[in-house]
C-alpha atoms as a PDB file:
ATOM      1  CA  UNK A   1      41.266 110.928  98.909  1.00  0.00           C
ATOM      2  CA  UNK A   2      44.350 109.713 100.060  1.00  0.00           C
ATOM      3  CA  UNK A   3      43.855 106.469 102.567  1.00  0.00           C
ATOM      4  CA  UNK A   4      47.707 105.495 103.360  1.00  0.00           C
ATOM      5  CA  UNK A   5      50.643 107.021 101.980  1.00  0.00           C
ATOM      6  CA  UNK A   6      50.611 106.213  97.441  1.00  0.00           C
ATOM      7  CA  UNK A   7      47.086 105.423  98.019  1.00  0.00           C
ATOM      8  CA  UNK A   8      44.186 107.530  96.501  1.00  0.00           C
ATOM      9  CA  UNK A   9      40.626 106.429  96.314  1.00  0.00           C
ATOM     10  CA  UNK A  10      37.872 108.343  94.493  1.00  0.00           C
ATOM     11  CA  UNK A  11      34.959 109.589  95.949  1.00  0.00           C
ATOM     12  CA  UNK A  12      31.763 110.660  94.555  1.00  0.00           C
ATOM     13  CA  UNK A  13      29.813 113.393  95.607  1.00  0.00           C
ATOM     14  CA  UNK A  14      26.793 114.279  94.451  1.00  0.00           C
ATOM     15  CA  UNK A  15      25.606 116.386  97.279  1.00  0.00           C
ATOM     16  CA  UNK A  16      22.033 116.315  98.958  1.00  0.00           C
ATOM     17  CA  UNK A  17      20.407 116.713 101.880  1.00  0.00           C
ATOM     18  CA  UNK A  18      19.974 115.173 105.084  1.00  0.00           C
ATOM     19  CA  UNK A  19      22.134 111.929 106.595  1.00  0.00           C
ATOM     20  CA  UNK A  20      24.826 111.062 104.829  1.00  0.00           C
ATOM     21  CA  UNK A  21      24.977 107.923 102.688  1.00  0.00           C
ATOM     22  CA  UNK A  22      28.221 106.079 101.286  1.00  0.00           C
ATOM     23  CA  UNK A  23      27.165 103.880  98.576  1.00  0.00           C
ATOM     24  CA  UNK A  24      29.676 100.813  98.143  1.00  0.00           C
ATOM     25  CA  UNK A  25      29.893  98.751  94.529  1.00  0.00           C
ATOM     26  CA  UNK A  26      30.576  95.405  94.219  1.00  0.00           C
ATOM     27  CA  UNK A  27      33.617  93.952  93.117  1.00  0.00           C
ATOM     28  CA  UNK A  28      34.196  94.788  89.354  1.00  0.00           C
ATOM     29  CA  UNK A  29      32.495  97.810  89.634  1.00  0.00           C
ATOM     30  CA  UNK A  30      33.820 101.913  90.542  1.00  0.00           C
ATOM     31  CA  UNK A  31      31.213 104.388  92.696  1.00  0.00           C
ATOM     32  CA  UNK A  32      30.027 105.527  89.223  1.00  0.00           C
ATOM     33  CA  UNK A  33      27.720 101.949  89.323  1.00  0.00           C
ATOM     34  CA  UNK A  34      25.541 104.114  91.370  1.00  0.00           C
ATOM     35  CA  UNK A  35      25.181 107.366  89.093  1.00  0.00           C
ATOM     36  CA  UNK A  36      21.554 106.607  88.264  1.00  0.00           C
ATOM     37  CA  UNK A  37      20.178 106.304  91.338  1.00  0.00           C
ATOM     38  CA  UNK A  38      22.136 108.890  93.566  1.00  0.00           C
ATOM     39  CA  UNK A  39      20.230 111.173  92.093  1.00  0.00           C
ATOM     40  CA  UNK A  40      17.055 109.602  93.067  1.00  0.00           C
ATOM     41  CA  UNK A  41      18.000 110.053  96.861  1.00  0.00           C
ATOM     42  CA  UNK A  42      19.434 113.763  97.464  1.00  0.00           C
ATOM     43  CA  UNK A  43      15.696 115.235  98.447  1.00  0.00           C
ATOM     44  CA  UNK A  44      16.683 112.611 101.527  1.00  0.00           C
ATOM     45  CA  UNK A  45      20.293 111.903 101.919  1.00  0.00           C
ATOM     46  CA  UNK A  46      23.354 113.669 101.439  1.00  0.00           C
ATOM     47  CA  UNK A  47      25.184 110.979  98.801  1.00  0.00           C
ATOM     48  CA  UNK A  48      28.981 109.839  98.218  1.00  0.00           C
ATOM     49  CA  UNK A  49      29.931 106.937  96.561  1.00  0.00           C
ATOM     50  CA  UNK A  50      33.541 105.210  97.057  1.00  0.00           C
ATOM     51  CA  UNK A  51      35.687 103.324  94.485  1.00  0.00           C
ATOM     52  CA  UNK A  52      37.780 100.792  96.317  1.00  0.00           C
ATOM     53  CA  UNK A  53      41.440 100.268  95.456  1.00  0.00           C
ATOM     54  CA  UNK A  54      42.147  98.812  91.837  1.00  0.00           C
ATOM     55  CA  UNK A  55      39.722 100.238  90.559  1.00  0.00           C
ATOM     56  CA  UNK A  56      37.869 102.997  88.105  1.00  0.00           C
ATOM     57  CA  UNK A  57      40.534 106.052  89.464  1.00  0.00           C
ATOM     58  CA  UNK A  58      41.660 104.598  92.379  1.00  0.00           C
ATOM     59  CA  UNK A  59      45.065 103.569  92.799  1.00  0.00           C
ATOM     60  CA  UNK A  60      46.323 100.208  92.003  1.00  0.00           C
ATOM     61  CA  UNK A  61      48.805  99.161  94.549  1.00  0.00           C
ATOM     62  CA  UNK A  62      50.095  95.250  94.274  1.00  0.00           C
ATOM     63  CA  UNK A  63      48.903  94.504  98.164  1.00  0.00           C
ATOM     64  CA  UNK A  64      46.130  95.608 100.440  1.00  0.00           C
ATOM     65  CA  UNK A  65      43.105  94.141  99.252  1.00  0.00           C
ATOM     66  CA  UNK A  66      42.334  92.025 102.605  1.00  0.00           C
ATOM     67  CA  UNK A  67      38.744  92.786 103.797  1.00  0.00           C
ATOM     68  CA  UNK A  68      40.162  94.666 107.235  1.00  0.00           C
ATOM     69  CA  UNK A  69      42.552  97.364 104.792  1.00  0.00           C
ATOM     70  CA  UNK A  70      39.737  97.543 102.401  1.00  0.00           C
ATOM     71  CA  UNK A  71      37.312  97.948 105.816  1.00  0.00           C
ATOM     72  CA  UNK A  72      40.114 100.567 106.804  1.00  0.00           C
ATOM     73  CA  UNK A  73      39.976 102.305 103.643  1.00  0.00           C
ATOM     74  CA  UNK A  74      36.353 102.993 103.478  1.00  0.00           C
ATOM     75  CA  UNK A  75      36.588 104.436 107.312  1.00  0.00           C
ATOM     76  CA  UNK A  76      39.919 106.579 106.888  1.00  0.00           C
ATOM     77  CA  UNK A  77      37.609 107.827 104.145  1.00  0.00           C
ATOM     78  CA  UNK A  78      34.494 109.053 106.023  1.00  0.00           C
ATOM     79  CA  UNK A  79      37.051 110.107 109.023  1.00  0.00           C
ATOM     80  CA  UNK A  80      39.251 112.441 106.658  1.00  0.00           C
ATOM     81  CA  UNK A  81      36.018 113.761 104.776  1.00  0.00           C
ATOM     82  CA  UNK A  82      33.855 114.219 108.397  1.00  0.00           C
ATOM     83  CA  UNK A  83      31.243 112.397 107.176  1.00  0.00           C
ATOM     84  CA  UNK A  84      29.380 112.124 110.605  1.00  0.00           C
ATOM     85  CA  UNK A  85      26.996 108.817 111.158  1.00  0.00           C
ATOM     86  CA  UNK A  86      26.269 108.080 107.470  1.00  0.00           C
ATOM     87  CA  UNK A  87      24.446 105.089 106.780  1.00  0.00           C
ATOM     88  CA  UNK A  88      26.299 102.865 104.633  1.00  0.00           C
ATOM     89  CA  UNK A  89      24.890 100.584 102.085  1.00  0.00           C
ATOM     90  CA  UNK A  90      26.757  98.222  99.497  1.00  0.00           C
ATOM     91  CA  UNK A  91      26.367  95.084  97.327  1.00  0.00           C
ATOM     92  CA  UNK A  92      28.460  91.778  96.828  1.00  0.00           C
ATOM     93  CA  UNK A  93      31.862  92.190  98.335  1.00  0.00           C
ATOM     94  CA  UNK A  94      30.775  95.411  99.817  1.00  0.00           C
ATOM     95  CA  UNK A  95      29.234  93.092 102.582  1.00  0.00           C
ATOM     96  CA  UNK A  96      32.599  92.402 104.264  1.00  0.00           C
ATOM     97  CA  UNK A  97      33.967  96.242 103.938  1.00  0.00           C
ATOM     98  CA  UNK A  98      30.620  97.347 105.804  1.00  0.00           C
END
């Protein structure tokens, strides 16, 4: 998912039903941090995952890792994928993306 031009991000989707729900990993950690329990939660939610810049398969640019381009990121995300009032729900750093 491309976020700003030379800038990819990977997102998960492991499908489901019902609202959306965009699972955010601390720092150190990719979307796949989550692979055990998205599974869990598809009789309830429709689940994607997001692995912020420099990391996992996500590009690696040398700037943008401020919390508003790393907030931006994780909205040009759900914009460009139509992911329409997900709830989103994230640990450590995650906090100041959400």
């Amino acid at each position: 998912m491309t976020v700003e031009p030379g800038v990819k991000l990977e997102l998960l989707d492991w499908g489901g039903s019902g609202r959306p729900l965009v699972l955010l990993a601390g720092s150190g950690n990719t979307g796949h941090v989550f692979d055990d329990l998205a599974p869990k939660l598809l009789d309830c939610c429709h689940v994607y995952a997001i692995t912020r810049r420099g990391y996992g398969e996500s590009t690696r640019p040398d700037n943008g890792y401020g919390w508003q381009r790393l907030a931006e990121d994780v909205f040009q995300v759900i914009e460009r994928e139509h992911i329409r009032s997900p709830v989103l729900i994230g640990h450590s750093m995650a906090g100041g993306e959400m």
